[in-house]
ModelCIF file with pLDDT and N, C-alpha, C, O atoms, coordinates in Angstrom:
data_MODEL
#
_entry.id   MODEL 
#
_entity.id                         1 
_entity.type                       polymer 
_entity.pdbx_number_of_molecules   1 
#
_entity_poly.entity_id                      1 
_entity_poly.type                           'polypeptide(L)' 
_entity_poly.nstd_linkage                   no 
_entity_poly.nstd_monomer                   no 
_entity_poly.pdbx_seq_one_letter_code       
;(UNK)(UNK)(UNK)(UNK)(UNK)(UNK)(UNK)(UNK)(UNK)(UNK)(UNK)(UNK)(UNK)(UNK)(UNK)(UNK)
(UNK)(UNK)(UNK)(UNK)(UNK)(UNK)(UNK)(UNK)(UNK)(UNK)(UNK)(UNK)(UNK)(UNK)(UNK)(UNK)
(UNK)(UNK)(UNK)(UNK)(UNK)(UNK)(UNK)(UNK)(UNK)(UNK)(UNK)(UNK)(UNK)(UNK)(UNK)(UNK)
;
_entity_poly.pdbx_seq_one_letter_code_can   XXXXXXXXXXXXXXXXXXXXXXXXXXXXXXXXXXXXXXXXXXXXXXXX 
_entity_poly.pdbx_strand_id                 A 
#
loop_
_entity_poly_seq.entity_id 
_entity_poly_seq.num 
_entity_poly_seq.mon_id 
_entity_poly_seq.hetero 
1 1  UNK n 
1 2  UNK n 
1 3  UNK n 
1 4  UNK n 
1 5  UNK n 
1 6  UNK n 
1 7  UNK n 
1 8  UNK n 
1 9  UNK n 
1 10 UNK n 
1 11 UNK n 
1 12 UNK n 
1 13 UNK n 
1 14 UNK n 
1 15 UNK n 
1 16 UNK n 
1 17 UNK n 
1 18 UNK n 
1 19 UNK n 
1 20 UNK n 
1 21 UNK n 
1 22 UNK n 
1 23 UNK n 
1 24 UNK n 
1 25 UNK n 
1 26 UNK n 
1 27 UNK n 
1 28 UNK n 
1 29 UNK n 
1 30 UNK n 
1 31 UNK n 
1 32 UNK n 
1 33 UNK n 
1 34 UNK n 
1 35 UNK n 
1 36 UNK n 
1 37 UNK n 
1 38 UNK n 
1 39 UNK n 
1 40 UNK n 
1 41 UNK n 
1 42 UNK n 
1 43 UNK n 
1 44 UNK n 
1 45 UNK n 
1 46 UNK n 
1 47 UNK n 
1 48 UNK n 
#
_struct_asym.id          A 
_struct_asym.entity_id   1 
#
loop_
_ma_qa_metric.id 
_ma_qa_metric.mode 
_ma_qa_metric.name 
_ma_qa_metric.software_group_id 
_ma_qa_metric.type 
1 global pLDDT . pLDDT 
2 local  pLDDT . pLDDT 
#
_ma_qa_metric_global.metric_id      1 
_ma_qa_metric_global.metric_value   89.21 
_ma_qa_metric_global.model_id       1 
_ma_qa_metric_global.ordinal_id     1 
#
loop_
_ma_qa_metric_local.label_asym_id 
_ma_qa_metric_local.label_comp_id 
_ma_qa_metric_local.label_seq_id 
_ma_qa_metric_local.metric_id 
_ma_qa_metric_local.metric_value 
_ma_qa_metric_local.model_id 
_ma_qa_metric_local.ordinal_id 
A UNK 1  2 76.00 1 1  
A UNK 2  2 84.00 1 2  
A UNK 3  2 90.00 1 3  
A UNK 4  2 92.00 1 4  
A UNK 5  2 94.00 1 5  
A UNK 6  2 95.00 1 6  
A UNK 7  2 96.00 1 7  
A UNK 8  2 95.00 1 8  
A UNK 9  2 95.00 1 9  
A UNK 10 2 93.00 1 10 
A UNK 11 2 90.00 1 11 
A UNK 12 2 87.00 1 12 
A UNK 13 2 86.00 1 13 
A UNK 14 2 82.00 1 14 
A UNK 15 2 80.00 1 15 
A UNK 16 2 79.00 1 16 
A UNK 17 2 75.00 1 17 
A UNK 18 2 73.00 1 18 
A UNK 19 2 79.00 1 19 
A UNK 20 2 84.00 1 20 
A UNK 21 2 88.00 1 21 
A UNK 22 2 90.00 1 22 
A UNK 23 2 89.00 1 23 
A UNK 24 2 90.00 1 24 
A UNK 25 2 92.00 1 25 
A UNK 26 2 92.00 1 26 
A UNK 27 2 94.00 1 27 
A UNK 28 2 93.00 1 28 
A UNK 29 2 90.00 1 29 
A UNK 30 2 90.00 1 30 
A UNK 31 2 86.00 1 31 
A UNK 32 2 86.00 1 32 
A UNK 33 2 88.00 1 33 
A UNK 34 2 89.00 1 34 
A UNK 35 2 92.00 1 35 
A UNK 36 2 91.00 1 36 
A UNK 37 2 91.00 1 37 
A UNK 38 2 89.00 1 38 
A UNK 39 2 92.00 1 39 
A UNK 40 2 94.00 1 40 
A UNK 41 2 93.00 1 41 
A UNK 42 2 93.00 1 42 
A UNK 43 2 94.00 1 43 
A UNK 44 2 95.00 1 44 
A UNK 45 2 94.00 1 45 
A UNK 46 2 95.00 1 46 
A UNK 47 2 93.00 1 47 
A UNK 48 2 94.00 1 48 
#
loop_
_atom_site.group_PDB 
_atom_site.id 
_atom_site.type_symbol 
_atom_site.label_atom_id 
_atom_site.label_alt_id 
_atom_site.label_comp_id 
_atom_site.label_asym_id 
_atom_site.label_entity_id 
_atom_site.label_seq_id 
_atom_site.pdbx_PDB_ins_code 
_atom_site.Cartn_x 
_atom_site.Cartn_y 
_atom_site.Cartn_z 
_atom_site.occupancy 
_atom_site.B_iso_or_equiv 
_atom_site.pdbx_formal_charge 
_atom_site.auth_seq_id 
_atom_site.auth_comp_id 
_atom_site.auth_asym_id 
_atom_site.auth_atom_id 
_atom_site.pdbx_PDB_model_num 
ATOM 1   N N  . UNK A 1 1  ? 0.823   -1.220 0.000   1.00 76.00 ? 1  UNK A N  1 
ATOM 2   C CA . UNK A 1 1  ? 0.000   0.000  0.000   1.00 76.00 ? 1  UNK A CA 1 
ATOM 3   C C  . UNK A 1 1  ? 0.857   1.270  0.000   1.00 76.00 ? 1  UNK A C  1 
ATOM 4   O O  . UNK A 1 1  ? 1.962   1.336  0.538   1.00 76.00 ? 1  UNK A O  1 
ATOM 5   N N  . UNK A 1 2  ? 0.258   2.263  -0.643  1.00 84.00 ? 2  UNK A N  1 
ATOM 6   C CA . UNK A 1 2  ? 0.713   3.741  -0.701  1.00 84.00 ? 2  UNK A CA 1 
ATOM 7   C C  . UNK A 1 2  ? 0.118   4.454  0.304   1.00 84.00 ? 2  UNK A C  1 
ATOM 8   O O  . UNK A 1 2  ? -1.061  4.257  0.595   1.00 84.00 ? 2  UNK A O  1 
ATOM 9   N N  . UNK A 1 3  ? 0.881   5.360  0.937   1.00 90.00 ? 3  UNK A N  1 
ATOM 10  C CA . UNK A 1 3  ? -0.277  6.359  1.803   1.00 90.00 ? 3  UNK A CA 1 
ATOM 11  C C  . UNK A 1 3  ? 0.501   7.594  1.495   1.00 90.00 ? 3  UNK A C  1 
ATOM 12  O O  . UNK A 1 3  ? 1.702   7.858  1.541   1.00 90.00 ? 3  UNK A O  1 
ATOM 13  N N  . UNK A 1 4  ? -0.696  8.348  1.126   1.00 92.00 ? 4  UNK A N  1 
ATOM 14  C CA . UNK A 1 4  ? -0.628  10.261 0.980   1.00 92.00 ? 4  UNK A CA 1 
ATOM 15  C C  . UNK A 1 4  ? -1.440  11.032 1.454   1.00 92.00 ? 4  UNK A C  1 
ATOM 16  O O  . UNK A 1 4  ? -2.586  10.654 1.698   1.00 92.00 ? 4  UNK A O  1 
ATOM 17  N N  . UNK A 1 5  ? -1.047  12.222 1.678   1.00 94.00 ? 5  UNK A N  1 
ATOM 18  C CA . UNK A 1 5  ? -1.962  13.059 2.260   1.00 94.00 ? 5  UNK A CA 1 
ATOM 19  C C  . UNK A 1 5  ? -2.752  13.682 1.144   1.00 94.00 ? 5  UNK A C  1 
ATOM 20  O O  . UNK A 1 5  ? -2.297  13.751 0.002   1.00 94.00 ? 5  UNK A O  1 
ATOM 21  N N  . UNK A 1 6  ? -4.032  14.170 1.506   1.00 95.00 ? 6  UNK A N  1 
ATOM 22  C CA . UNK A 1 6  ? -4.754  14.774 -0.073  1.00 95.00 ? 6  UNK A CA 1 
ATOM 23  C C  . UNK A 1 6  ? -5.408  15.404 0.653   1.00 95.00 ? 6  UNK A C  1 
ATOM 24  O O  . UNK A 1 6  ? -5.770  15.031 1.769   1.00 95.00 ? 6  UNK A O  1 
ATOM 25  N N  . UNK A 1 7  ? -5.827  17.145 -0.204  1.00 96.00 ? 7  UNK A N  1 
ATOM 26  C CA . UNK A 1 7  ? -6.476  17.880 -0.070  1.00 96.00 ? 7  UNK A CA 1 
ATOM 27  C C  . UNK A 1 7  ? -7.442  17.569 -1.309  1.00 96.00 ? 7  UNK A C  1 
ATOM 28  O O  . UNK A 1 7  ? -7.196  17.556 -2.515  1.00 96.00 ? 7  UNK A O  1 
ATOM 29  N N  . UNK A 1 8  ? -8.778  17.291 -0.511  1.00 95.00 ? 8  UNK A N  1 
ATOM 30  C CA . UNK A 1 8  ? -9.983  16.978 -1.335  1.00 95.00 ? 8  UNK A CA 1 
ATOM 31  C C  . UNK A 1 8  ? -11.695 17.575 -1.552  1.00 95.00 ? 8  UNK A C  1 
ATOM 32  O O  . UNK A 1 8  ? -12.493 17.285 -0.662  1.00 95.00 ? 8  UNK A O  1 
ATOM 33  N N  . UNK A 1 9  ? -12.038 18.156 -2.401  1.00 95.00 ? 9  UNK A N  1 
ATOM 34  C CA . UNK A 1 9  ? -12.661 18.506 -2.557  1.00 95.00 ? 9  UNK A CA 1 
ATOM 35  C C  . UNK A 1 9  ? -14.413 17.310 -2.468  1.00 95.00 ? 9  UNK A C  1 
ATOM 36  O O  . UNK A 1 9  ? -15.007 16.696 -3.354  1.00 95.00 ? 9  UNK A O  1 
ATOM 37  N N  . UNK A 1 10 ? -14.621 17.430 -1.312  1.00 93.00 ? 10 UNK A N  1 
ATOM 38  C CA . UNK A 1 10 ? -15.805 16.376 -1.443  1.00 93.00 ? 10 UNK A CA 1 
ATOM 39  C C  . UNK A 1 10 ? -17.190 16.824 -2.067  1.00 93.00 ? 10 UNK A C  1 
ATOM 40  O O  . UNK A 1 10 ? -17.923 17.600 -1.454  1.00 93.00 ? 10 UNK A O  1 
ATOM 41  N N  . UNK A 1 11 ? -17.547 16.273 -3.396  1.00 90.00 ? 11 UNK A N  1 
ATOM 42  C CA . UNK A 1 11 ? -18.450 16.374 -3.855  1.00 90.00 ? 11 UNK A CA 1 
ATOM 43  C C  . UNK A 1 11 ? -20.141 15.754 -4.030  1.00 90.00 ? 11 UNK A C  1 
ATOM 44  O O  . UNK A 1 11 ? -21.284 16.135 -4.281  1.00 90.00 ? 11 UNK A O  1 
ATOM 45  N N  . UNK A 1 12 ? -19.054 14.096 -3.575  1.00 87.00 ? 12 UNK A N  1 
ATOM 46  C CA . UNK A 1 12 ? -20.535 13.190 -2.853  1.00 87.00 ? 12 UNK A CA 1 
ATOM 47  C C  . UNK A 1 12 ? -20.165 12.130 -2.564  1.00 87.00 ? 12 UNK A C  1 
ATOM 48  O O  . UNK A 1 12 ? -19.000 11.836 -2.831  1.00 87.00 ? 12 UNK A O  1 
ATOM 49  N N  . UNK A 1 13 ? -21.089 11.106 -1.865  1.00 86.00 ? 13 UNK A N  1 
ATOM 50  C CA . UNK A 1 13 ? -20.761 9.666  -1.670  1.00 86.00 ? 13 UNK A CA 1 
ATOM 51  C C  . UNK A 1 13 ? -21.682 8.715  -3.045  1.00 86.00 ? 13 UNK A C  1 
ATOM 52  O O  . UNK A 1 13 ? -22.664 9.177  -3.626  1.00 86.00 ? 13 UNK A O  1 
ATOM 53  N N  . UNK A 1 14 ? -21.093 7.402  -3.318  1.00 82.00 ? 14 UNK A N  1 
ATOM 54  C CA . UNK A 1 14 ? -21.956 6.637  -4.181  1.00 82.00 ? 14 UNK A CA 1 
ATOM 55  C C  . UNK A 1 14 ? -21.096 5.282  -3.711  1.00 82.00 ? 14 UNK A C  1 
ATOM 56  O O  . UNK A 1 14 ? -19.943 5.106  -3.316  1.00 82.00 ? 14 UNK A O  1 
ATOM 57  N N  . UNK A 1 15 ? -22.378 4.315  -3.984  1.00 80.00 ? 15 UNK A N  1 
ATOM 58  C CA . UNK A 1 15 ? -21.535 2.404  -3.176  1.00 80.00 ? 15 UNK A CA 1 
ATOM 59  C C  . UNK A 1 15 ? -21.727 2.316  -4.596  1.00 80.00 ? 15 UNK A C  1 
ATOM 60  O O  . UNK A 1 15 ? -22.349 2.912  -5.475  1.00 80.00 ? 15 UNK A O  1 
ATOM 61  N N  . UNK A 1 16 ? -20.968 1.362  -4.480  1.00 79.00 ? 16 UNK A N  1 
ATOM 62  C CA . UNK A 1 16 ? -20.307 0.193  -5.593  1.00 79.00 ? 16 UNK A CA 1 
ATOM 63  C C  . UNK A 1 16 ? -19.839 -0.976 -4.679  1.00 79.00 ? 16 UNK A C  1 
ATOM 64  O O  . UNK A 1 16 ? -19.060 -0.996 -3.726  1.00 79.00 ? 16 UNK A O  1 
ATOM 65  N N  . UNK A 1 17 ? -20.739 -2.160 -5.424  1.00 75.00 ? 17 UNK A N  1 
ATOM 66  C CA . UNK A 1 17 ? -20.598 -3.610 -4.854  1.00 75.00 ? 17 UNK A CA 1 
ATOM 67  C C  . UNK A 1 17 ? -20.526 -3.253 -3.291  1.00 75.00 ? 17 UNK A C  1 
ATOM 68  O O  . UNK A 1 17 ? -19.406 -3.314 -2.784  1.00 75.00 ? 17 UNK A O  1 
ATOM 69  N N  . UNK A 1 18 ? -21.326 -2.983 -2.689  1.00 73.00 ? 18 UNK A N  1 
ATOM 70  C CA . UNK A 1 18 ? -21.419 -3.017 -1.272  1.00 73.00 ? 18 UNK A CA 1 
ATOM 71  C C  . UNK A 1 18 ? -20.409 -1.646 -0.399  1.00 73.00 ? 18 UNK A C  1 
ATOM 72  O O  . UNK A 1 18 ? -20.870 -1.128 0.618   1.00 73.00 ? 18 UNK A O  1 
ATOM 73  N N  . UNK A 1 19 ? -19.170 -1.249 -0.919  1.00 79.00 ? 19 UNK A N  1 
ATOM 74  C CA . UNK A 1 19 ? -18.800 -0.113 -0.166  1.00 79.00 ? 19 UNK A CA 1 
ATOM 75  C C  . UNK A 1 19 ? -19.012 1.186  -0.652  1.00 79.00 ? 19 UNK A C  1 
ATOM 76  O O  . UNK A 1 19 ? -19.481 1.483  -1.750  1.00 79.00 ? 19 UNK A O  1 
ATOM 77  N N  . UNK A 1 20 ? -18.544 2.127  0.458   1.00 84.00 ? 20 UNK A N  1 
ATOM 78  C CA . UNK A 1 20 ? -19.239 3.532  0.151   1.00 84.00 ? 20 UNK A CA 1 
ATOM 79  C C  . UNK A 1 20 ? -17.163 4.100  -0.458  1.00 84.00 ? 20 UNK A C  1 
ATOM 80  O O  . UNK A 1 20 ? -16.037 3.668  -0.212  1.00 84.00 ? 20 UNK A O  1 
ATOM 81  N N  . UNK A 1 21 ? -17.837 5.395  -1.417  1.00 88.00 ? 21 UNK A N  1 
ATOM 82  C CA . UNK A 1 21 ? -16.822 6.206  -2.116  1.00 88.00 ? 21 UNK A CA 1 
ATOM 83  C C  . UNK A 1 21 ? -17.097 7.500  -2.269  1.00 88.00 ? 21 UNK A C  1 
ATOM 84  O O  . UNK A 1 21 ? -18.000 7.982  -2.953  1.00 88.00 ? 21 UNK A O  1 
ATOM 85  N N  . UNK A 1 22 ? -16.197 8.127  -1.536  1.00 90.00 ? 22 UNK A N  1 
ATOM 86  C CA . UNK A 1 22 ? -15.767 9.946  -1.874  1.00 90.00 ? 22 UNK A CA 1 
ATOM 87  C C  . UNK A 1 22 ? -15.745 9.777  -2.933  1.00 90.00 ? 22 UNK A C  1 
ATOM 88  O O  . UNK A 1 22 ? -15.156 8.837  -3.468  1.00 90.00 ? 22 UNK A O  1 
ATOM 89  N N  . UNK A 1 23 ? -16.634 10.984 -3.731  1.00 89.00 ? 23 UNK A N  1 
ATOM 90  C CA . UNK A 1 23 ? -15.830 11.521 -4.776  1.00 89.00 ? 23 UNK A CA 1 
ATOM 91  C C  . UNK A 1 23 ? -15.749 13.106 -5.129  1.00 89.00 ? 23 UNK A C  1 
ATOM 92  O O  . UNK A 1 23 ? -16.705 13.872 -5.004  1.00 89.00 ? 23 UNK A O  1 
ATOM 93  N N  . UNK A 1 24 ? -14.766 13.386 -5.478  1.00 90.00 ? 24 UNK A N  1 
ATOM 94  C CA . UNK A 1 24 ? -14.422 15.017 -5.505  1.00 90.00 ? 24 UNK A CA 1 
ATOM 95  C C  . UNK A 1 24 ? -12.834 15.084 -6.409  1.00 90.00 ? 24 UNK A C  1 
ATOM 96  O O  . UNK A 1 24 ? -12.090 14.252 -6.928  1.00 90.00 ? 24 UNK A O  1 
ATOM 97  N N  . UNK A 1 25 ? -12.846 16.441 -6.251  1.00 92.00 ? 25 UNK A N  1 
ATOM 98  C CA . UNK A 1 25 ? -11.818 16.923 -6.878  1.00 92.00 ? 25 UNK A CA 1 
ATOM 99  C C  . UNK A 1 25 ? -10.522 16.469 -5.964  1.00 92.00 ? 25 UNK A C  1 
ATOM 100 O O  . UNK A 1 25 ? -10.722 16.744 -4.781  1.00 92.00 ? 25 UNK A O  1 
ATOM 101 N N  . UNK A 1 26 ? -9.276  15.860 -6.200  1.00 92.00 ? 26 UNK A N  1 
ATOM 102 C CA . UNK A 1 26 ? -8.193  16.049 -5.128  1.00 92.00 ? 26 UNK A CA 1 
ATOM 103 C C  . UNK A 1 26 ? -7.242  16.508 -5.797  1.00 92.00 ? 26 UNK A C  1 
ATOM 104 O O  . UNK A 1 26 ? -6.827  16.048 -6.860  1.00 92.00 ? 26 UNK A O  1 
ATOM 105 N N  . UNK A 1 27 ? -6.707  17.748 -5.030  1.00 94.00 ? 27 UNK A N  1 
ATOM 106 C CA . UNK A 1 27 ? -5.715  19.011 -5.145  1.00 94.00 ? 27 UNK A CA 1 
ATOM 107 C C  . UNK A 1 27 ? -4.072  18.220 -5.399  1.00 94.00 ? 27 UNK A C  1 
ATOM 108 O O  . UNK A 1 27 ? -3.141  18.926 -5.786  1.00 94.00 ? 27 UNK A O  1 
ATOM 109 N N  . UNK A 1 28 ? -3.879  16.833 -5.159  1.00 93.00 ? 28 UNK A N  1 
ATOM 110 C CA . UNK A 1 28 ? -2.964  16.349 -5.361  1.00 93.00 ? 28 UNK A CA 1 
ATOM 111 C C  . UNK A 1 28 ? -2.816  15.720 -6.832  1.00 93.00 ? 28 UNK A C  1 
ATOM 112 O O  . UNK A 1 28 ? -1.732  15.773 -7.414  1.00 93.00 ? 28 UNK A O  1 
ATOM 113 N N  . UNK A 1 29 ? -3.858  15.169 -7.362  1.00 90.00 ? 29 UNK A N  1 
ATOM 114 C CA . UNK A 1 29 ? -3.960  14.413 -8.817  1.00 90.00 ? 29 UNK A CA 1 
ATOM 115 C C  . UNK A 1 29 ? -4.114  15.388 -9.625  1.00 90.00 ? 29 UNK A C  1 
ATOM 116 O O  . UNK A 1 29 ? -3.352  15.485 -10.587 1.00 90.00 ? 29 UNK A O  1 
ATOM 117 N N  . UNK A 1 30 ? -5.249  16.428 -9.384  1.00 90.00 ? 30 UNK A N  1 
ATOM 118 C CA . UNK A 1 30 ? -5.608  17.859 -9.941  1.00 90.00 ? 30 UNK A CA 1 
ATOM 119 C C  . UNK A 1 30 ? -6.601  17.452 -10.911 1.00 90.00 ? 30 UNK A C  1 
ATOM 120 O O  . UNK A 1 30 ? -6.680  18.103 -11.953 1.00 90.00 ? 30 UNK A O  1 
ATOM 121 N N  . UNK A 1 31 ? -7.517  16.282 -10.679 1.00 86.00 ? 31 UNK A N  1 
ATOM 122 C CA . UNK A 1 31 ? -8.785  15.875 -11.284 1.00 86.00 ? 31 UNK A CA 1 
ATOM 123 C C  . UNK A 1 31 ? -9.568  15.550 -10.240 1.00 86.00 ? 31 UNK A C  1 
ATOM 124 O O  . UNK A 1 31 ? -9.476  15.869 -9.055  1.00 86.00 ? 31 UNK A O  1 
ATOM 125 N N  . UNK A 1 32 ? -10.699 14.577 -11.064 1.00 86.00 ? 32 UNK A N  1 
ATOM 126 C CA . UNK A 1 32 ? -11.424 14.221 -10.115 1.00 86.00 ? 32 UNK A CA 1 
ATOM 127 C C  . UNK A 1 32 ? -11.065 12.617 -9.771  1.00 86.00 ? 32 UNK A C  1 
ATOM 128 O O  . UNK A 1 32 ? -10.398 11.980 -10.587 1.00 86.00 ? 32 UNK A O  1 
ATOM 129 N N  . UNK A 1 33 ? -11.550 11.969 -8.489  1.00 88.00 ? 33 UNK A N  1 
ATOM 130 C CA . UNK A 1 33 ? -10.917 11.141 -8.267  1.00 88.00 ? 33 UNK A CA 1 
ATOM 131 C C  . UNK A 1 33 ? -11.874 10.620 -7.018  1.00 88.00 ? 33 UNK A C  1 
ATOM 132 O O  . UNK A 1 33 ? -12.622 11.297 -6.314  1.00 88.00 ? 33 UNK A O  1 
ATOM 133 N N  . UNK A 1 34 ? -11.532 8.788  -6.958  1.00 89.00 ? 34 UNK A N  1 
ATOM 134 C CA . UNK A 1 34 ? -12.661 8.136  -5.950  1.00 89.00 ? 34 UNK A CA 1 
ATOM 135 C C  . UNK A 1 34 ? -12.181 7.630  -4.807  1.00 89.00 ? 34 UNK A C  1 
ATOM 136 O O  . UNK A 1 34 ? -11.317 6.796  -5.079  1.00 89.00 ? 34 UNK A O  1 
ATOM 137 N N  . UNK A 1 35 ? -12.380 7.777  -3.380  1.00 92.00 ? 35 UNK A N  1 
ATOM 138 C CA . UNK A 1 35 ? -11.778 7.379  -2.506  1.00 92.00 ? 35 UNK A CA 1 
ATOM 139 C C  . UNK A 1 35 ? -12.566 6.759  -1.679  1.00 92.00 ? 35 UNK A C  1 
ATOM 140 O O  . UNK A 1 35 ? -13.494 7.379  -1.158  1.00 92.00 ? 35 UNK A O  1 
ATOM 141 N N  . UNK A 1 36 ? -12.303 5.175  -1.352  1.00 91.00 ? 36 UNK A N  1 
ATOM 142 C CA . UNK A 1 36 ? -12.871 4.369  -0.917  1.00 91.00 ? 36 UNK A CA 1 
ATOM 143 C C  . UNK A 1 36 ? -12.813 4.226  0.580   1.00 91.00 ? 36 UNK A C  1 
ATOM 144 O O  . UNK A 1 36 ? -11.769 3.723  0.994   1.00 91.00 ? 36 UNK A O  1 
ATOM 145 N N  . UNK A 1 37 ? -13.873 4.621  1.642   1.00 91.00 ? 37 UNK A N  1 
ATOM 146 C CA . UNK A 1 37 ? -14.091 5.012  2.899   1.00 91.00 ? 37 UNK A CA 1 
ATOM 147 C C  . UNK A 1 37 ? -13.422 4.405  3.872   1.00 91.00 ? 37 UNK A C  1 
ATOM 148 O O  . UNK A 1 37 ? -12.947 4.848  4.918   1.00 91.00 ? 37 UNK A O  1 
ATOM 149 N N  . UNK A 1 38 ? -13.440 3.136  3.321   1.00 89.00 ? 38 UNK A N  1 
ATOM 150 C CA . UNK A 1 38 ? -12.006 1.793  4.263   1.00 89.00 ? 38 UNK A CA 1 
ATOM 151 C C  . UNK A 1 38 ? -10.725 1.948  4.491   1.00 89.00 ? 38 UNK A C  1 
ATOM 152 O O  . UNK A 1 38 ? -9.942  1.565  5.360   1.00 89.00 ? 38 UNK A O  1 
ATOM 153 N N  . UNK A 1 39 ? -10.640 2.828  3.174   1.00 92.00 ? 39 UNK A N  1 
ATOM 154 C CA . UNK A 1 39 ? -8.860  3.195  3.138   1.00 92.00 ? 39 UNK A CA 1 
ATOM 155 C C  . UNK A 1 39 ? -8.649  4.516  3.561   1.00 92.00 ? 39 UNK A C  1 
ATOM 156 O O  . UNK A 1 39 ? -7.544  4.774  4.038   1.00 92.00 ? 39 UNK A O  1 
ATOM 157 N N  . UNK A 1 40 ? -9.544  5.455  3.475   1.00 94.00 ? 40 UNK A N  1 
ATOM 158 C CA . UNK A 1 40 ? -9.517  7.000  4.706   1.00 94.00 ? 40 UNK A CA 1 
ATOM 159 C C  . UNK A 1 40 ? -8.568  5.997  5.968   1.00 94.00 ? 40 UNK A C  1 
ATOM 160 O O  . UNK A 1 40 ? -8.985  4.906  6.358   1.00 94.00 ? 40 UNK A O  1 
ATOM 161 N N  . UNK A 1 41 ? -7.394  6.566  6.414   1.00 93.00 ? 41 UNK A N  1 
ATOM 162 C CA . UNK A 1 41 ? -7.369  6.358  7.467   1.00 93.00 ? 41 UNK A CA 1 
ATOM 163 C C  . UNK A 1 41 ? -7.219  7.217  8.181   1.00 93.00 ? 41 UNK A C  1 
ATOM 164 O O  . UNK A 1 41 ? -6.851  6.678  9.225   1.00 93.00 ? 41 UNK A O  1 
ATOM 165 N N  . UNK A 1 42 ? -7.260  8.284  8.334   1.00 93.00 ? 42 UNK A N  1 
ATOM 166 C CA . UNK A 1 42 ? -7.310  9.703  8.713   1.00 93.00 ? 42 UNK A CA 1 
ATOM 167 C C  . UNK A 1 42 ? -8.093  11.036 8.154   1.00 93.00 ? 42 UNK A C  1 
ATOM 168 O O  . UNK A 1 42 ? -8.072  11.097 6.924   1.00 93.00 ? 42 UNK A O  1 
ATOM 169 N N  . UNK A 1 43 ? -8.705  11.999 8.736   1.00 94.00 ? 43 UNK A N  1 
ATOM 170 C CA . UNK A 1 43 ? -9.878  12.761 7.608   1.00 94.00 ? 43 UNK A CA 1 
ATOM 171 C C  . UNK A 1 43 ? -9.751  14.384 9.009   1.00 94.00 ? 43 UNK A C  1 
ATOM 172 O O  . UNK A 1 43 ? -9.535  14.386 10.221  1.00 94.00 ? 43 UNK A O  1 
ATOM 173 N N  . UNK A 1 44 ? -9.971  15.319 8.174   1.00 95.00 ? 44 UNK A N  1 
ATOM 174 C CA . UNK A 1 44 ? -9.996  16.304 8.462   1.00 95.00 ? 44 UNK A CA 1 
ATOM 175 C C  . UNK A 1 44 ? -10.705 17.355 8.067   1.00 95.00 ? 44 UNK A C  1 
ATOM 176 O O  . UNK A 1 44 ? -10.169 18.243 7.403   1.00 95.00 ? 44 UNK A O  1 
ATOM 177 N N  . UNK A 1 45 ? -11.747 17.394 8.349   1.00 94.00 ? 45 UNK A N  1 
ATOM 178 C CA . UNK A 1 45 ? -12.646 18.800 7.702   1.00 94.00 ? 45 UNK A CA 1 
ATOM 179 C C  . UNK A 1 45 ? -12.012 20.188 7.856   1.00 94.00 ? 45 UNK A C  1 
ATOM 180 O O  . UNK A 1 45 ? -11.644 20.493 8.991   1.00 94.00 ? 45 UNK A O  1 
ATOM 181 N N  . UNK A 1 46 ? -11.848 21.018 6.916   1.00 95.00 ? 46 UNK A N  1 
ATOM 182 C CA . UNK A 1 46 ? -11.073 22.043 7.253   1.00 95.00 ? 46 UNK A CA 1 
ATOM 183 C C  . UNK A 1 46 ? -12.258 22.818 6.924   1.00 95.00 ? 46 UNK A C  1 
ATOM 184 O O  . UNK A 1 46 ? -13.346 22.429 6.498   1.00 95.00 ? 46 UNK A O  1 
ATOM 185 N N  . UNK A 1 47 ? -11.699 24.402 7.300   1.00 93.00 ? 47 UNK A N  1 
ATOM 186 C CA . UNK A 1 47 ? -12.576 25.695 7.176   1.00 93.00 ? 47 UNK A CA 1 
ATOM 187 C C  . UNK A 1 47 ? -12.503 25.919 5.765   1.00 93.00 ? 47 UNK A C  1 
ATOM 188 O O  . UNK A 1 47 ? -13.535 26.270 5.195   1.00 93.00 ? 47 UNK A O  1 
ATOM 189 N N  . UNK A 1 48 ? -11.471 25.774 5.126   1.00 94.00 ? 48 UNK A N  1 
ATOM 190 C CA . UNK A 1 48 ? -11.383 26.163 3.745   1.00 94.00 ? 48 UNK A CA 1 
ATOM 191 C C  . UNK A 1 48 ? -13.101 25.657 2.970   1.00 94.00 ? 48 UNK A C  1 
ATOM 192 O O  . UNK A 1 48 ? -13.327 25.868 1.779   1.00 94.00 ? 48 UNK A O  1 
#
């Protein structure tokens, strides 16, 4: 496994085959992109 930090723009949740997925813009790829809720292992709501 890889782990990075990402600034992400959350736009919504949607499941596929049973788990749930972020999806939004992330400031690191600089598209849009799906992040699967199991592998969050850390999360931070900011003011921004």
């Amino acid at each position: 496994p890889k782990f990075t930090t990402r600034i992400v723009h959350p736009y919504g949740v949607f499941d596929y085959e049973g788990s749930l997925y972020l999806y939004g813009y992330c400031e690191l790829r600089k598209e849009i992109r799906f992040f699967k809720f199991l592998r969050i292992n850390k999360y931070e709501i900011l003011k921004d």
